[in-house]
C-alpha atoms as a PDB file:
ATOM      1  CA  UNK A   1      50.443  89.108-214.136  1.00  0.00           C
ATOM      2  CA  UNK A   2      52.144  87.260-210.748  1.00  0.00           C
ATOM      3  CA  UNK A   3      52.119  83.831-210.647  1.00  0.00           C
ATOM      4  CA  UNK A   4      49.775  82.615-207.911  1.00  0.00           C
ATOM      5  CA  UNK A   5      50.844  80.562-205.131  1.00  0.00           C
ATOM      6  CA  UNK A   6      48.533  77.287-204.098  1.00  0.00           C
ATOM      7  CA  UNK A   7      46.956  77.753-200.915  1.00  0.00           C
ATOM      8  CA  UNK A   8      48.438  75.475-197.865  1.00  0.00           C
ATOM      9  CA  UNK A   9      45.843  73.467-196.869  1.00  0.00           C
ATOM     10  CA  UNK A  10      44.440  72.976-193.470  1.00  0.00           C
ATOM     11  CA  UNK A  11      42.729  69.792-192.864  1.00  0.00           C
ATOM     12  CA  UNK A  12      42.013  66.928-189.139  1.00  0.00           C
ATOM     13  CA  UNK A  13      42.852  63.723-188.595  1.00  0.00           C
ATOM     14  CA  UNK A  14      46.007  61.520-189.899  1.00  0.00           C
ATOM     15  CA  UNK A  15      48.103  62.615-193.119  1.00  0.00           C
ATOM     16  CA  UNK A  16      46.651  60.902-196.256  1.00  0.00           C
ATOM     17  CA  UNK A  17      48.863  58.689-198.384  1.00  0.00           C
ATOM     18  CA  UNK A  18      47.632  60.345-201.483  1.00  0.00           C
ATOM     19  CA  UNK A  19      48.486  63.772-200.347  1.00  0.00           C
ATOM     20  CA  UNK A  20      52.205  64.127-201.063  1.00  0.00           C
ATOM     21  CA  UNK A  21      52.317  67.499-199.723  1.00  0.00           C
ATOM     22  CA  UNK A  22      50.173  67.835-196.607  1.00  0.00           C
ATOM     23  CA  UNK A  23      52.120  64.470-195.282  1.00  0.00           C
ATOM     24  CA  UNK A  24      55.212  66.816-195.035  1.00  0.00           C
ATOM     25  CA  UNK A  25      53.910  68.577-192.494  1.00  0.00           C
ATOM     26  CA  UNK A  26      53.078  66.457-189.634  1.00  0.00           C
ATOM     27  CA  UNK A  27      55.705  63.888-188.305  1.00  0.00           C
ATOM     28  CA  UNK A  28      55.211  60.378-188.564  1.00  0.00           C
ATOM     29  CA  UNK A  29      55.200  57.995-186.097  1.00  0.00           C
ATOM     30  CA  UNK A  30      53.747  54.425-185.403  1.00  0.00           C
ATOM     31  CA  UNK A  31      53.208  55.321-181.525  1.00  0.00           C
ATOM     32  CA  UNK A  32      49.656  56.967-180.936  1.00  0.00           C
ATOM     33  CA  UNK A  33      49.166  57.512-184.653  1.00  0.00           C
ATOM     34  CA  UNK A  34      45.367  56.079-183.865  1.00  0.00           C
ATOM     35  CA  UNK A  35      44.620  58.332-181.181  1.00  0.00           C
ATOM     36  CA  UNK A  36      43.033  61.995-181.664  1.00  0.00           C
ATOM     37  CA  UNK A  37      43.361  63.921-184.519  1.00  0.00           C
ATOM     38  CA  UNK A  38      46.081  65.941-185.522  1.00  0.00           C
ATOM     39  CA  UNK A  39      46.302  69.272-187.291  1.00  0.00           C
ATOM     40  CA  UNK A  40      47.927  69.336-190.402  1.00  0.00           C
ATOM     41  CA  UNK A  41      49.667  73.356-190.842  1.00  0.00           C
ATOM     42  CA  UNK A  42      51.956  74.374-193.746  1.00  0.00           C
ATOM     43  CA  UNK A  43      54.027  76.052-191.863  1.00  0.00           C
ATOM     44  CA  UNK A  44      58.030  75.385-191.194  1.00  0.00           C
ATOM     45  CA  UNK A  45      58.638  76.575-187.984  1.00  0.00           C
ATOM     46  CA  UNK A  46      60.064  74.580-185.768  1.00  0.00           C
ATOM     47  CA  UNK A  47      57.577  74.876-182.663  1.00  0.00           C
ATOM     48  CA  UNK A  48      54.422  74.546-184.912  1.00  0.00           C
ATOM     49  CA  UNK A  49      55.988  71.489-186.555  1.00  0.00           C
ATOM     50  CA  UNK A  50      56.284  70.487-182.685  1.00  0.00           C
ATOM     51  CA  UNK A  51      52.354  71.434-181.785  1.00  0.00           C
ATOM     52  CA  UNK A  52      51.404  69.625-184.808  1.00  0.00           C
ATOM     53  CA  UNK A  53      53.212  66.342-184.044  1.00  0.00           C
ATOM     54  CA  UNK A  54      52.452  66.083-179.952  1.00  0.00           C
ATOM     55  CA  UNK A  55      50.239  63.218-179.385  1.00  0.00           C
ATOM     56  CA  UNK A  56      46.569  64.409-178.015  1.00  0.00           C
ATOM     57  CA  UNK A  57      44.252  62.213-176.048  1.00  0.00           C
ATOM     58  CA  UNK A  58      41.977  60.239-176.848  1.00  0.00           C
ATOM     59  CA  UNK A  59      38.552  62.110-177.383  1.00  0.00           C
ATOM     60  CA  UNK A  60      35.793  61.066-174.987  1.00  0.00           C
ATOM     61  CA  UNK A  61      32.915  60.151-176.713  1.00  0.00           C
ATOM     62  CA  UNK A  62      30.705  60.169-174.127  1.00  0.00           C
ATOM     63  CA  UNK A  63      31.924  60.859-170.379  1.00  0.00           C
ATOM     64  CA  UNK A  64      29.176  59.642-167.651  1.00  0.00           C
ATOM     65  CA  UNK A  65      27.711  62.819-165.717  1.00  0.00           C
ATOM     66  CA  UNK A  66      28.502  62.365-161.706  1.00  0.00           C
ATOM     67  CA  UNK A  67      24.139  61.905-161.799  1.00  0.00           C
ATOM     68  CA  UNK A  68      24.425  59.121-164.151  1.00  0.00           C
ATOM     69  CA  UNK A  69      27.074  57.685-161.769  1.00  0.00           C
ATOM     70  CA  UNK A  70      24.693  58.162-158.847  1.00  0.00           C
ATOM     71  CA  UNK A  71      21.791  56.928-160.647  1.00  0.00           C
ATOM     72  CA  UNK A  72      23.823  53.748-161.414  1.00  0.00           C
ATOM     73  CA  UNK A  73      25.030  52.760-157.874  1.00  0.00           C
ATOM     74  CA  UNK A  74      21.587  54.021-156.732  1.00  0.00           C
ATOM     75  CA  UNK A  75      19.508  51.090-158.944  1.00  0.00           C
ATOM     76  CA  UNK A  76      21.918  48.647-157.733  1.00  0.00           C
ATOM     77  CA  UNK A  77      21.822  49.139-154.313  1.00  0.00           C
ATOM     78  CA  UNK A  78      17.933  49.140-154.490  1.00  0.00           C
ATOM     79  CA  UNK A  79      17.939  46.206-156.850  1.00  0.00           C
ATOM     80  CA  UNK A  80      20.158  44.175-154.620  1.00  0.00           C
ATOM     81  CA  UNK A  81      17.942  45.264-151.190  1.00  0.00           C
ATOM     82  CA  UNK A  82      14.904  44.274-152.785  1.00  0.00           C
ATOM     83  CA  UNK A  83      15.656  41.084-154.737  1.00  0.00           C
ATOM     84  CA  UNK A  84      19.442  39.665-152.983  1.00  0.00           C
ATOM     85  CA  UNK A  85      21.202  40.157-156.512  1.00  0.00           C
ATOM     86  CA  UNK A  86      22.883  42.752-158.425  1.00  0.00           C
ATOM     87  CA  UNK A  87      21.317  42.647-161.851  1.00  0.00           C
ATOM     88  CA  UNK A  88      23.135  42.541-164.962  1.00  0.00           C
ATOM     89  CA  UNK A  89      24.127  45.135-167.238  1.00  0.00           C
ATOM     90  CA  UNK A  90      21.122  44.824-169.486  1.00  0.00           C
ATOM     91  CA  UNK A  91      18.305  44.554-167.176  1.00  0.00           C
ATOM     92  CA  UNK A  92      20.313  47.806-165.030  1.00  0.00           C
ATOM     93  CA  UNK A  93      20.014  49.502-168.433  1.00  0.00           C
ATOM     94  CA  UNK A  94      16.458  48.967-168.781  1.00  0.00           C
ATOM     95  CA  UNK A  95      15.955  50.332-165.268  1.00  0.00           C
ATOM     96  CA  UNK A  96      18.458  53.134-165.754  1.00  0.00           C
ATOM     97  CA  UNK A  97      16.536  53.878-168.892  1.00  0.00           C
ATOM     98  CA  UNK A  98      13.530  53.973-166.599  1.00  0.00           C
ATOM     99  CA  UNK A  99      15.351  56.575-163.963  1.00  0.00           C
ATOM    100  CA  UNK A 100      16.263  59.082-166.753  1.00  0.00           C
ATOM    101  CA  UNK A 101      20.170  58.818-167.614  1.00  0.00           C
ATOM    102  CA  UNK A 102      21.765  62.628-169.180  1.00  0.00           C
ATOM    103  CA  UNK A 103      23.135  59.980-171.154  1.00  0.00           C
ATOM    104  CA  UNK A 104      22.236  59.084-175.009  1.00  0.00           C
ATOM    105  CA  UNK A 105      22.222  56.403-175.778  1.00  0.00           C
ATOM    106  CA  UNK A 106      23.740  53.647-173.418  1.00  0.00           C
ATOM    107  CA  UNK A 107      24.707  50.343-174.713  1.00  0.00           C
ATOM    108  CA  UNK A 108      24.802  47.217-172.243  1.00  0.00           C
ATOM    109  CA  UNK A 109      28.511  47.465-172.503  1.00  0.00           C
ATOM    110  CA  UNK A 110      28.829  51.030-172.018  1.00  0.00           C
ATOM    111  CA  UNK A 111      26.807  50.396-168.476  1.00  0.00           C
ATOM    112  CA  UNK A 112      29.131  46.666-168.420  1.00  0.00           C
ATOM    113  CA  UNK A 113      32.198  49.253-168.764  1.00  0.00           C
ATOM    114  CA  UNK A 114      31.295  51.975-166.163  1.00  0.00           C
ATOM    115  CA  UNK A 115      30.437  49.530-163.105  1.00  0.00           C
ATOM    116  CA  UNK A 116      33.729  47.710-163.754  1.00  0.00           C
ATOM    117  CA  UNK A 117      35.145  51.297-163.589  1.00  0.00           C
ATOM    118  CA  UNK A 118      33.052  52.462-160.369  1.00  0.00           C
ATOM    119  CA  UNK A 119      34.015  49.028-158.803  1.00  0.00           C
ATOM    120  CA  UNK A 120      37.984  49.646-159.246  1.00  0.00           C
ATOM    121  CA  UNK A 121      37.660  53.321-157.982  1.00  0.00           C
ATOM    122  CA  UNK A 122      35.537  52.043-154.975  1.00  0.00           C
ATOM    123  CA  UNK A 123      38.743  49.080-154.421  1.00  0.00           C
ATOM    124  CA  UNK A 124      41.316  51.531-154.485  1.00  0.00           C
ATOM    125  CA  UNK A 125      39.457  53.632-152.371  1.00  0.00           C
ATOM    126  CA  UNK A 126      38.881  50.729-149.822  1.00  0.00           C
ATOM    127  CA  UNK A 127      42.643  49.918-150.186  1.00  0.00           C
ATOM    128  CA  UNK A 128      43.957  53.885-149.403  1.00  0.00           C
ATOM    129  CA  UNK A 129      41.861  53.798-146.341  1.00  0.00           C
ATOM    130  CA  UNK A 130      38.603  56.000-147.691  1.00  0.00           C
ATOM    131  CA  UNK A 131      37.516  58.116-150.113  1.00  0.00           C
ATOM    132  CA  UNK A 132      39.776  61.254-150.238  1.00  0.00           C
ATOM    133  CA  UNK A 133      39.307  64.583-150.754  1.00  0.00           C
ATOM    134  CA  UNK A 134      35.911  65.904-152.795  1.00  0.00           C
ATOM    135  CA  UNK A 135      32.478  65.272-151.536  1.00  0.00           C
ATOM    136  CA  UNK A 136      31.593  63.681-154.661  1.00  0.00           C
ATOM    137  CA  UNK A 137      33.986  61.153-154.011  1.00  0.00           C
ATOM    138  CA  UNK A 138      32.681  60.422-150.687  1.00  0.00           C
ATOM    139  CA  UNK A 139      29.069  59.748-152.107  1.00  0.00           C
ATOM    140  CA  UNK A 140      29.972  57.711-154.288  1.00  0.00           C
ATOM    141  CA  UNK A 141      32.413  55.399-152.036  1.00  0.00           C
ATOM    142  CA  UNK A 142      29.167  55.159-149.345  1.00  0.00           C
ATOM    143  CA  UNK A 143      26.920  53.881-152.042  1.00  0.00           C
ATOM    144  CA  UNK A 144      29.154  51.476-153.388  1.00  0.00           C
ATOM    145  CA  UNK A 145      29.525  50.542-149.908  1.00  0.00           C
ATOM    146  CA  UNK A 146      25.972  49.111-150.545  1.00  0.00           C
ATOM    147  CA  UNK A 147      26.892  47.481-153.562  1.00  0.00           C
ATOM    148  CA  UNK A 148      29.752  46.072-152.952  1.00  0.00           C
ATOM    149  CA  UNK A 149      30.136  45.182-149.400  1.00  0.00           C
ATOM    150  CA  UNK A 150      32.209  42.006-150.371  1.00  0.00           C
ATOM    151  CA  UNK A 151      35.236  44.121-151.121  1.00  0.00           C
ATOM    152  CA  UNK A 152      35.193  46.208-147.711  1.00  0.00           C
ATOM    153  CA  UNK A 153      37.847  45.067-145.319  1.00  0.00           C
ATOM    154  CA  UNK A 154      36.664  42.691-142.299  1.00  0.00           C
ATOM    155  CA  UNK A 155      36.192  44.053-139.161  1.00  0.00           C
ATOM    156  CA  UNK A 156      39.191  45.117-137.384  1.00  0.00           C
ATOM    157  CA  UNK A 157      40.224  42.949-134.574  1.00  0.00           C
ATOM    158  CA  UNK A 158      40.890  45.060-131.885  1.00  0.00           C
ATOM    159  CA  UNK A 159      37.108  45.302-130.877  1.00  0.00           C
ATOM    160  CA  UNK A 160      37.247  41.605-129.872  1.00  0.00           C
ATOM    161  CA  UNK A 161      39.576  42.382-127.316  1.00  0.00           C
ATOM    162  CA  UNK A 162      38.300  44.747-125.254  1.00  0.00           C
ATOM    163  CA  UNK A 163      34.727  42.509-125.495  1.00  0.00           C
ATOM    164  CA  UNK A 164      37.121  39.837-123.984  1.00  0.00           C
ATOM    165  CA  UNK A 165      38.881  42.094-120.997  1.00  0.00           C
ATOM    166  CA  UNK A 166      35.242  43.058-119.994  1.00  0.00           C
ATOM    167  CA  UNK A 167      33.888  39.668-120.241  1.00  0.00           C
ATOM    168  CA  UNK A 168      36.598  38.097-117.859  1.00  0.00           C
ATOM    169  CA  UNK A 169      36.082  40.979-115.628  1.00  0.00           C
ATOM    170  CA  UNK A 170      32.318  40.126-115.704  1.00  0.00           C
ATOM    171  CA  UNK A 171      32.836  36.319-115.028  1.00  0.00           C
ATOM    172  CA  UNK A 172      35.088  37.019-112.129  1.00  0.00           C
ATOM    173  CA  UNK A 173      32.314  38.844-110.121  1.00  0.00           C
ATOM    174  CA  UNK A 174      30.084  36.279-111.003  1.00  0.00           C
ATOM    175  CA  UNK A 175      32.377  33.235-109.504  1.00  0.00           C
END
């Protein structure tokens, strides 16, 4: 009879300490050992051991769909028309939760989370000079426009000055 061989195991997520032999197999290190998981392979070779031990992102629980997004900036632009305020992130939960998100379910800090996000994409927008490139992009820097006016540049001076030129040039045919 041949003597039988154990079976390499194949198992997710970070080596276990009481696992002697599966710990063999991936590398360990302190930097991103929290992040994504990590197959474990019994194999030697040098490029799997290299595939097994690259550090993989973080997985997305939920993403926001580019109609949530919409639906968001959408409710606060309407909410701060109608009543001079932009609402909090509870209340624009309730009336997101109203609208329909794709979404399931939001948390108040998830919504808390996303407009903080929105609002730094719409201030490096404003900063490069406009939205660039995709049309999606462009929609949502023109409603954000609406919610956050405040971080919009002033006007630029130079249409002051010809105002001026044509004013003088008024007052001098009145004299």
């Amino acid at each position: 009879m041949a003597p039988t061989l154990p079976r390499p195991s194949f198992t997710l997520g970070p080596p276990s300490s009481s696992s002697s032999s599966s710990s063999s197999a991936t590398s360990s290190s302190s930097k991103g050992s929290n992040r994504g998981p990590r197959a474990l392979t019994s194999s030697s070779s040098d490029e799997d051991q290299e595939a097994a031990s690259r550090e993989r992102p973080a997985p997305c629980n939920q993403c926001w769909s580019f109609r949530d997004e919409v639906k968001i900036l959408t409710v606060l632009a309407a909410e701060l028309r109608d009543a001079g305020v932009r609402p909090g992130p509870s209340a624009l939960l309730d009336a997101l939760l109203l609208a329909g998100l794709s979404r399931k379910n939001p948390k108040a800090a998830d919504v808390a989370k996303k407009l903080y996000g929105l609002r730094e994409k719409f201030r490096r927008a404003v900063a490069s000079g406009g939205p660039q490139g995709r049309p999606r992009d462009r929609q949502l820097y023109e409603l954000s426009k609406e919610v956050w006016p405040e971080l919009l540049p002033p006007p630029s001076s130079p249409s002051p000055v010809p105002t001026s030129s044509s004013s003088s040039s008024s007052s001098a045919g009145t004299e």
